[in-house]
N, C-alpha and C. Protein backbone atom coordinates (compact mmCIF):
# COMPACT_ATOMS: atom_id res chain seq x y z
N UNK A 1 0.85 -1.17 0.00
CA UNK A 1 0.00 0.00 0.00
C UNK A 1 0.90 1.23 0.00
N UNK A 2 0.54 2.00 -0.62
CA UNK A 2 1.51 3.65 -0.64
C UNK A 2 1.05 4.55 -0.11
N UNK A 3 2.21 5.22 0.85
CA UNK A 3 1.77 6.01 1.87
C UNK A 3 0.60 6.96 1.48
N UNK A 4 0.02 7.55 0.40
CA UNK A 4 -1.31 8.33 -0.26
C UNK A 4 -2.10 7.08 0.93
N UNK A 5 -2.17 6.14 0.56
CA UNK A 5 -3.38 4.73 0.85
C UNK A 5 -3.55 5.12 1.97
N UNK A 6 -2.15 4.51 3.00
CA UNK A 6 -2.54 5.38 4.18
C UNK A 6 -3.01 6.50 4.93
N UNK A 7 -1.96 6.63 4.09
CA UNK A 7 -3.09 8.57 4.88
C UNK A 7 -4.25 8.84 4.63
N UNK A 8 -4.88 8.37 3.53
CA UNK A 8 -6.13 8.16 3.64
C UNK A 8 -7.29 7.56 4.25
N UNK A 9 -6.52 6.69 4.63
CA UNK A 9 -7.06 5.38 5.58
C UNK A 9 -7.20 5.65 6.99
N UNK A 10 -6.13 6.26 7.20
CA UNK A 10 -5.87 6.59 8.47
C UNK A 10 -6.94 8.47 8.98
N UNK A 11 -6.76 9.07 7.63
CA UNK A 11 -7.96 9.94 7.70
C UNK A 11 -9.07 9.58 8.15
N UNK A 12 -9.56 8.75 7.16
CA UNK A 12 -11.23 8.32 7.37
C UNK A 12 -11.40 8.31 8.55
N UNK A 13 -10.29 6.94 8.65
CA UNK A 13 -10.52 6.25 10.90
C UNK A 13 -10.40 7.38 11.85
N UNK A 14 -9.71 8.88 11.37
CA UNK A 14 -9.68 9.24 12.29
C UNK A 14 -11.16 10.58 12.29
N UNK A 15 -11.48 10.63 10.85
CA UNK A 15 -13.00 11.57 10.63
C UNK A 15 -14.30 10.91 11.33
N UNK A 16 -14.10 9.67 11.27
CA UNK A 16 -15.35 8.81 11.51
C UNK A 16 -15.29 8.40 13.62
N UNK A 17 -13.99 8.44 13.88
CA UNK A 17 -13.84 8.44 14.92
C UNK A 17 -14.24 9.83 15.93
N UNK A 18 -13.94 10.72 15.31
CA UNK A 18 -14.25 12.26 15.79
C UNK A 18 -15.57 12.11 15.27
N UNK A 19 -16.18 12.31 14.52
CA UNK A 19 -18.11 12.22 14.00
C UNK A 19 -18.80 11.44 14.98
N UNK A 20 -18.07 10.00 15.14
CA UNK A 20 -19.50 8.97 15.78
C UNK A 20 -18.69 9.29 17.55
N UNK A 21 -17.50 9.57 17.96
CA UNK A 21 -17.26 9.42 18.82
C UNK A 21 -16.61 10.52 20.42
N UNK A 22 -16.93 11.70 19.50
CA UNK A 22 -16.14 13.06 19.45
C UNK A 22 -14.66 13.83 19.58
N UNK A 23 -14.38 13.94 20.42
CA UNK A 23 -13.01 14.92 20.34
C UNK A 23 -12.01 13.45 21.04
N UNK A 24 -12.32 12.99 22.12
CA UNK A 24 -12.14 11.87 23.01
C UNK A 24 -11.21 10.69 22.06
N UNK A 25 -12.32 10.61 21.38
CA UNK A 25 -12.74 9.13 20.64
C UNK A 25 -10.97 9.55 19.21
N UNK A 26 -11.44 10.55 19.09
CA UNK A 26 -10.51 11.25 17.54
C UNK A 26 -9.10 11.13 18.61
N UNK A 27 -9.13 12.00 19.21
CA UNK A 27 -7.66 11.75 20.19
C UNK A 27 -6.70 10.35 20.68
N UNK A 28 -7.74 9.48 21.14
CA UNK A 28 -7.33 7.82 21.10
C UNK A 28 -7.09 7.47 19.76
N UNK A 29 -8.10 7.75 18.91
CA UNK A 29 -7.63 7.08 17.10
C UNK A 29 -6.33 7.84 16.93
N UNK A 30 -5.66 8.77 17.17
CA UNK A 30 -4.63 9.21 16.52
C UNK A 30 -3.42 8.93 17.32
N UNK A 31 -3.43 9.04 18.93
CA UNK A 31 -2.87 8.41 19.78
C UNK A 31 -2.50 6.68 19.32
N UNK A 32 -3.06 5.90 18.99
CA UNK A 32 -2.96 4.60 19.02
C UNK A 32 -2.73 4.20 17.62
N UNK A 33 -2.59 5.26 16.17
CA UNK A 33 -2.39 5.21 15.39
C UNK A 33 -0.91 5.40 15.12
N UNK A 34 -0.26 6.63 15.95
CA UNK A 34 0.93 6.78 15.98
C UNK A 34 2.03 5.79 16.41
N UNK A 35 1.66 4.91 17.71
CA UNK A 35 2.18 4.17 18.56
C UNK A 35 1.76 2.60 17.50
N UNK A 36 1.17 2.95 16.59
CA UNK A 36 0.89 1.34 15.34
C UNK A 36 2.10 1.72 14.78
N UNK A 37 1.76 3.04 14.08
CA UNK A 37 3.06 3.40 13.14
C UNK A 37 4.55 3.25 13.32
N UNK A 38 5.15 4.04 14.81
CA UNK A 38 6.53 3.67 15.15
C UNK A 38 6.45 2.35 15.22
N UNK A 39 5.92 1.80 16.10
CA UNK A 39 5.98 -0.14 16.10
C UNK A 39 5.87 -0.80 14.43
N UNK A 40 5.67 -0.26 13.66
CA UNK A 40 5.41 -0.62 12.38
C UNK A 40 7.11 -0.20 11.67
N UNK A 41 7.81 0.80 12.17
CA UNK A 41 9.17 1.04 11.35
C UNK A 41 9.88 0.57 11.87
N UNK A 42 9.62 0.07 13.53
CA UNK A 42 10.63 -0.28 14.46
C UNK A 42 10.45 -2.02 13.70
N UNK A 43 9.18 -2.68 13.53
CA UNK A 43 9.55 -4.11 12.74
C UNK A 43 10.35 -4.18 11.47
N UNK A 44 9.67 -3.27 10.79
CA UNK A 44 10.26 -3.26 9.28
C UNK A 44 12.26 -2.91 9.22
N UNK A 45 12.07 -2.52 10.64
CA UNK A 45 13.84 -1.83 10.55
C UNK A 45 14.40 -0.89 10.39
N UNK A 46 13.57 -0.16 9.88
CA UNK A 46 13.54 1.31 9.54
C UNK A 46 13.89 2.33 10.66
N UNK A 47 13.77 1.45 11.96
CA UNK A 47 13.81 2.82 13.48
C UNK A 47 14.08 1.76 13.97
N UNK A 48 15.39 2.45 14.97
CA UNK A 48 16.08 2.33 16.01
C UNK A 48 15.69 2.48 17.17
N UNK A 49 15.53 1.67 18.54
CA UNK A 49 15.21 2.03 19.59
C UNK A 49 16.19 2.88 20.15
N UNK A 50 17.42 2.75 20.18
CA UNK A 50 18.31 3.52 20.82
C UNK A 50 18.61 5.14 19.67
N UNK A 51 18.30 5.48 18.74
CA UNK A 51 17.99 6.67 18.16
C UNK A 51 16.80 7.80 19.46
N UNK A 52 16.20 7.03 20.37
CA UNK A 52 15.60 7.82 20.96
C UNK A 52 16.30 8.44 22.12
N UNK A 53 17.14 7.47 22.60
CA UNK A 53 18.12 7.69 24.23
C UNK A 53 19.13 7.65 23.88
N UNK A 54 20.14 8.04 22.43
CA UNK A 54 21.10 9.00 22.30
C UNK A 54 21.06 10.36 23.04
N UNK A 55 22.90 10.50 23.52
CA UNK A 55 22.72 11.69 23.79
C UNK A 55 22.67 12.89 22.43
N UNK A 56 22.74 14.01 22.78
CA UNK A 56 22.60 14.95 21.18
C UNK A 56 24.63 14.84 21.12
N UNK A 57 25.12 15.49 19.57
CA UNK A 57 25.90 15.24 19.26
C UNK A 57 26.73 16.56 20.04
N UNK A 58 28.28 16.65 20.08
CA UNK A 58 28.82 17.91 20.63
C UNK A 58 28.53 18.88 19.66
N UNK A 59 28.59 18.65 18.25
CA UNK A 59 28.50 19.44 16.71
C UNK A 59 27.92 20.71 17.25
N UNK A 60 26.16 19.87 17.45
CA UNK A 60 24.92 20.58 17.66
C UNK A 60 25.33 21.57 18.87
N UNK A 61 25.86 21.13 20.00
CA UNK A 61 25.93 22.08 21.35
C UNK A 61 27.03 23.36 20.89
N UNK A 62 28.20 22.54 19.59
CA UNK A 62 29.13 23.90 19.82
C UNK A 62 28.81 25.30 18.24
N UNK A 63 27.43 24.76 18.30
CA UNK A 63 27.21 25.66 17.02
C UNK A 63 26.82 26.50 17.89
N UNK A 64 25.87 26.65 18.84
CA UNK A 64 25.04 27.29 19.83
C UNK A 64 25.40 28.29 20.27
N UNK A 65 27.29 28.19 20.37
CA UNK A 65 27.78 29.39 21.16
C UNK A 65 28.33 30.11 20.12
């Protein structure tokens, strides 16, 4: 499926979720959609668990000053 598919898909679930279920209902669909998705790159391989609890690089801190 190509990401267009999805996002479409994932639209609907989340229009139809806010319509029949309201603000609540739309917030969990997108909440539990996101947490499908990372778990979905983290199988495929695509994402790193430890990309999250890196520290930042020195690069980044010594541009700053």
């Amino acid at each position: 499926m190509s990401m267009a598919g999805a996002g479409l898909l994932a639209g609907m679930a989340l229009g139809i979720a806010g319509y029949f279920g309201g603000f609540g209902a739309f917030v969990l669909v997108a909440a539990l959609g996101a947490i499908g998705f990372v778990a979905g790159r983290f199988l495929d391989g695509d994402l790193d668990v430890g990309d999250f609890f890196r520290p930042r690089t020195r690069d980044r801190d010594s541009r700053r000053r």
